[in-house]
C-alpha atoms as a PDB file:
ATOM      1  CA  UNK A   1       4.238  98.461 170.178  1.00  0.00           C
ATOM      2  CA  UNK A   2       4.167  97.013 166.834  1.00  0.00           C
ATOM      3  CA  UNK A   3       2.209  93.150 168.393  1.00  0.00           C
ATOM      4  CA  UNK A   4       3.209  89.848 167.305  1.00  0.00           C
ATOM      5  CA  UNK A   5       6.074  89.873 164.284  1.00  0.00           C
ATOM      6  CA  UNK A   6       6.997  87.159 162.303  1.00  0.00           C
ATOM      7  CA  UNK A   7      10.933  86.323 162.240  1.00  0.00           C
ATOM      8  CA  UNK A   8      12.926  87.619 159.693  1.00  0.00           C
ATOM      9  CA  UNK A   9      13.788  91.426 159.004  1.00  0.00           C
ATOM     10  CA  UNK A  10      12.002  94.121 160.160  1.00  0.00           C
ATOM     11  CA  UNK A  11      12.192  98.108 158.467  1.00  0.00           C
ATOM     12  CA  UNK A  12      11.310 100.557 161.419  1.00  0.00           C
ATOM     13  CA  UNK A  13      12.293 104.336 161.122  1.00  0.00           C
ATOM     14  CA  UNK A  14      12.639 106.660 163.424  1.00  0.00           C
ATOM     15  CA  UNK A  15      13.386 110.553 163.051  1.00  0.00           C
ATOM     16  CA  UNK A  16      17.003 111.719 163.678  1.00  0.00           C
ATOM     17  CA  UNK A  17      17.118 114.279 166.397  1.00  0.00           C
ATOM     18  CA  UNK A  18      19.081 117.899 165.352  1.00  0.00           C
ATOM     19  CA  UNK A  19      22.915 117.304 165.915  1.00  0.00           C
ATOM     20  CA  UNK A  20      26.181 115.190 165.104  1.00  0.00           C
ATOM     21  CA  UNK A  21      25.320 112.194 166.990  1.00  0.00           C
ATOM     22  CA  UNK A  22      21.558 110.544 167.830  1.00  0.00           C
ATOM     23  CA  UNK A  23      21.683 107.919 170.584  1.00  0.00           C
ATOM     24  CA  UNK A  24      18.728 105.738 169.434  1.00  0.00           C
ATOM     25  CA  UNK A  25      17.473 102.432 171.774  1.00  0.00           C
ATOM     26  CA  UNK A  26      15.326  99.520 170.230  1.00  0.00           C
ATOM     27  CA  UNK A  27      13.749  97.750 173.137  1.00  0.00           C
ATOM     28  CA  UNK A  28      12.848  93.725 172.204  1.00  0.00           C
ATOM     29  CA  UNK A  29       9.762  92.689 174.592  1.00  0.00           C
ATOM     30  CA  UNK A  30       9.258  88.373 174.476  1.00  0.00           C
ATOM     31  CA  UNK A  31       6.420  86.896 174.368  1.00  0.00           C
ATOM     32  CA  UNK A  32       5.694  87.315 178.022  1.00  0.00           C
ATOM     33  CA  UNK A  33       5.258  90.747 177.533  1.00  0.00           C
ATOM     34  CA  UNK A  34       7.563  91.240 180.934  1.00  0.00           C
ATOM     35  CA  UNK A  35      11.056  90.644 179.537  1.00  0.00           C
ATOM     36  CA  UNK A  36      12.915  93.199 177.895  1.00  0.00           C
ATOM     37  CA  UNK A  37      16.233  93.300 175.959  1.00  0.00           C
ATOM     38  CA  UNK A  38      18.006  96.487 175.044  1.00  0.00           C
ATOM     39  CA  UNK A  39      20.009  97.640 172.305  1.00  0.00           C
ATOM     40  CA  UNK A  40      21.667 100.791 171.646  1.00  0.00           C
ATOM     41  CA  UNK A  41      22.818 102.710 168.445  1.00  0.00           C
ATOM     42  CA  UNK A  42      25.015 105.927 168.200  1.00  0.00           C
ATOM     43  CA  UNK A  43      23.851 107.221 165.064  1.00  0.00           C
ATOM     44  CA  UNK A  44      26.926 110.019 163.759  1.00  0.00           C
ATOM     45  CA  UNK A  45      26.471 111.605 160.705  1.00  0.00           C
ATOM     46  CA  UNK A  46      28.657 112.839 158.286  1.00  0.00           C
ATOM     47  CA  UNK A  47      29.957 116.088 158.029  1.00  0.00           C
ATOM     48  CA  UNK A  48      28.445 118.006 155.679  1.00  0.00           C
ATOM     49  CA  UNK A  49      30.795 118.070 152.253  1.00  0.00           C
ATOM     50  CA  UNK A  50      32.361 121.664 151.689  1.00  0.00           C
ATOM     51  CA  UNK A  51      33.072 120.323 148.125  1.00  0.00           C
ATOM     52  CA  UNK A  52      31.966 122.549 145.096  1.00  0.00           C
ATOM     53  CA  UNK A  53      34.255 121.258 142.320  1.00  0.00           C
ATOM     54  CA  UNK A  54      32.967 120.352 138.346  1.00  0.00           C
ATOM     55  CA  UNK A  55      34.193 117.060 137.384  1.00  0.00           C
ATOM     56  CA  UNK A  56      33.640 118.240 133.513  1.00  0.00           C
ATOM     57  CA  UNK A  57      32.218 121.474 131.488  1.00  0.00           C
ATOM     58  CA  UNK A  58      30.372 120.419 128.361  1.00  0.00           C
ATOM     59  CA  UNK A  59      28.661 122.390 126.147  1.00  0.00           C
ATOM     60  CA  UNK A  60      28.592 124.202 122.522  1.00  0.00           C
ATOM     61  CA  UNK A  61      31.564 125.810 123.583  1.00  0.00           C
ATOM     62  CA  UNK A  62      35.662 126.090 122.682  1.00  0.00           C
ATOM     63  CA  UNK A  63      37.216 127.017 126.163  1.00  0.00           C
ATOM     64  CA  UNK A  64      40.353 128.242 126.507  1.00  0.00           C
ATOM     65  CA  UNK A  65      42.649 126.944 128.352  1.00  0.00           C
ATOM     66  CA  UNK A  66      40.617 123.185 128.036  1.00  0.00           C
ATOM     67  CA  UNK A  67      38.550 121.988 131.382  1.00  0.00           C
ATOM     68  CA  UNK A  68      41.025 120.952 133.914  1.00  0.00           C
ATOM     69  CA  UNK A  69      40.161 120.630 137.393  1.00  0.00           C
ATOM     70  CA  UNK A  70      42.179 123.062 138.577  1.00  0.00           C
ATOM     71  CA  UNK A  71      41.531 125.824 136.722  1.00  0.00           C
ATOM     72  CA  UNK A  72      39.051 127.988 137.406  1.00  0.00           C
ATOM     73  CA  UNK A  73      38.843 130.791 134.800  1.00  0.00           C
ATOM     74  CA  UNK A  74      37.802 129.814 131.056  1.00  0.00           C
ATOM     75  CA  UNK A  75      37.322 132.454 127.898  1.00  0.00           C
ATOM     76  CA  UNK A  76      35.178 131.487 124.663  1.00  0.00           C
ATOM     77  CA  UNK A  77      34.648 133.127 121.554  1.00  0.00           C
ATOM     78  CA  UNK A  78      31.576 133.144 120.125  1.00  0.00           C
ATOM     79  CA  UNK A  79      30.699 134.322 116.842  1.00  0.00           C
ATOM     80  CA  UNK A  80      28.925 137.805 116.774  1.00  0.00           C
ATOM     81  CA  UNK A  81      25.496 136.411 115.838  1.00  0.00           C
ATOM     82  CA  UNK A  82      25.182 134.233 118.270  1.00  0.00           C
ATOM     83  CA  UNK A  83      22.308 134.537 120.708  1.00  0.00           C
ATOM     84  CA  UNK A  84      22.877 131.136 123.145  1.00  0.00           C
ATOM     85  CA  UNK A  85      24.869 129.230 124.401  1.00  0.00           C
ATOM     86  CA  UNK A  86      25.163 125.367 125.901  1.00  0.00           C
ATOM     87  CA  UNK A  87      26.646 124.400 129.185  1.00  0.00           C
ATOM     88  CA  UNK A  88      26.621 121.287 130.791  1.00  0.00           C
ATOM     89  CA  UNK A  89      28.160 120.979 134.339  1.00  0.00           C
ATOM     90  CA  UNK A  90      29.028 117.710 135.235  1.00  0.00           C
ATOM     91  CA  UNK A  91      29.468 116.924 138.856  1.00  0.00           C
ATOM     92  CA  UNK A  92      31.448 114.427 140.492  1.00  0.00           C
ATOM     93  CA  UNK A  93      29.917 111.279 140.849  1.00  0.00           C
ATOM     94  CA  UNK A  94      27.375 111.422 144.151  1.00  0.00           C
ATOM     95  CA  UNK A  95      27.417 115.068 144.436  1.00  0.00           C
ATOM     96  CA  UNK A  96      25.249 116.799 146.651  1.00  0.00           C
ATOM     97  CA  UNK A  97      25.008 120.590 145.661  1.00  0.00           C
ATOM     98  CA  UNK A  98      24.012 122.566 143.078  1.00  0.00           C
ATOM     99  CA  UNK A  99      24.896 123.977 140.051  1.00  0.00           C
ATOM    100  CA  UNK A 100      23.425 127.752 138.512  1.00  0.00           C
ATOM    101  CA  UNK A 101      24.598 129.673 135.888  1.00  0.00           C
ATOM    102  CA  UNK A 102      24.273 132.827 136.139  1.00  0.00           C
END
């Protein structure tokens, strides 16, 4: 137990078991140590995003065609001397994956 609390707010955690859905139960003990109320949560979490699209491709750079969403196939031309180039992938905004170049 965590003893006496003071009113307001509390932050517990609590590990999420493997799978879709955790069932979690918070238990509330009064004062008298002998009475109980119960609560319940059905945690469900998200499916995991299959999404793997560039919102923008920066870099030092002329593609051809220009970035576009939907295309997915770009040429550059470089000049003979040149021994790098820059590329900046820009994911959409709260993307969770990764980006490599290889």
């Amino acid at each position: 137990g965590l003893g006496a609390l003071a009113p307001g707010p509390l932050n517990l955690t609590s590990a999420l078991p493997s799978g879709p859905t955790a069932e979690l139960e918070l238990i509330v003990t009064a004062q008298d140590g002998q009475t109980e109320g119960r609560y319940a949560l059905a945690v469900q979490r998200a499916a995991p995003t299959s999404a793997n699209d560039l919102a923008d491709l920066r870099g030092t750079l002329a593609l051809q065609p220009a970035f576009s969403t939907s295309v997915f196939s770009y040429e550059a031309v470089v000049p003979f001397t040149t021994k790098d180039v820059g590329l900046e992938p820009v994911l959409p905004y709260e993307a969770r994956y990764s980006v490599v170049v290889v």
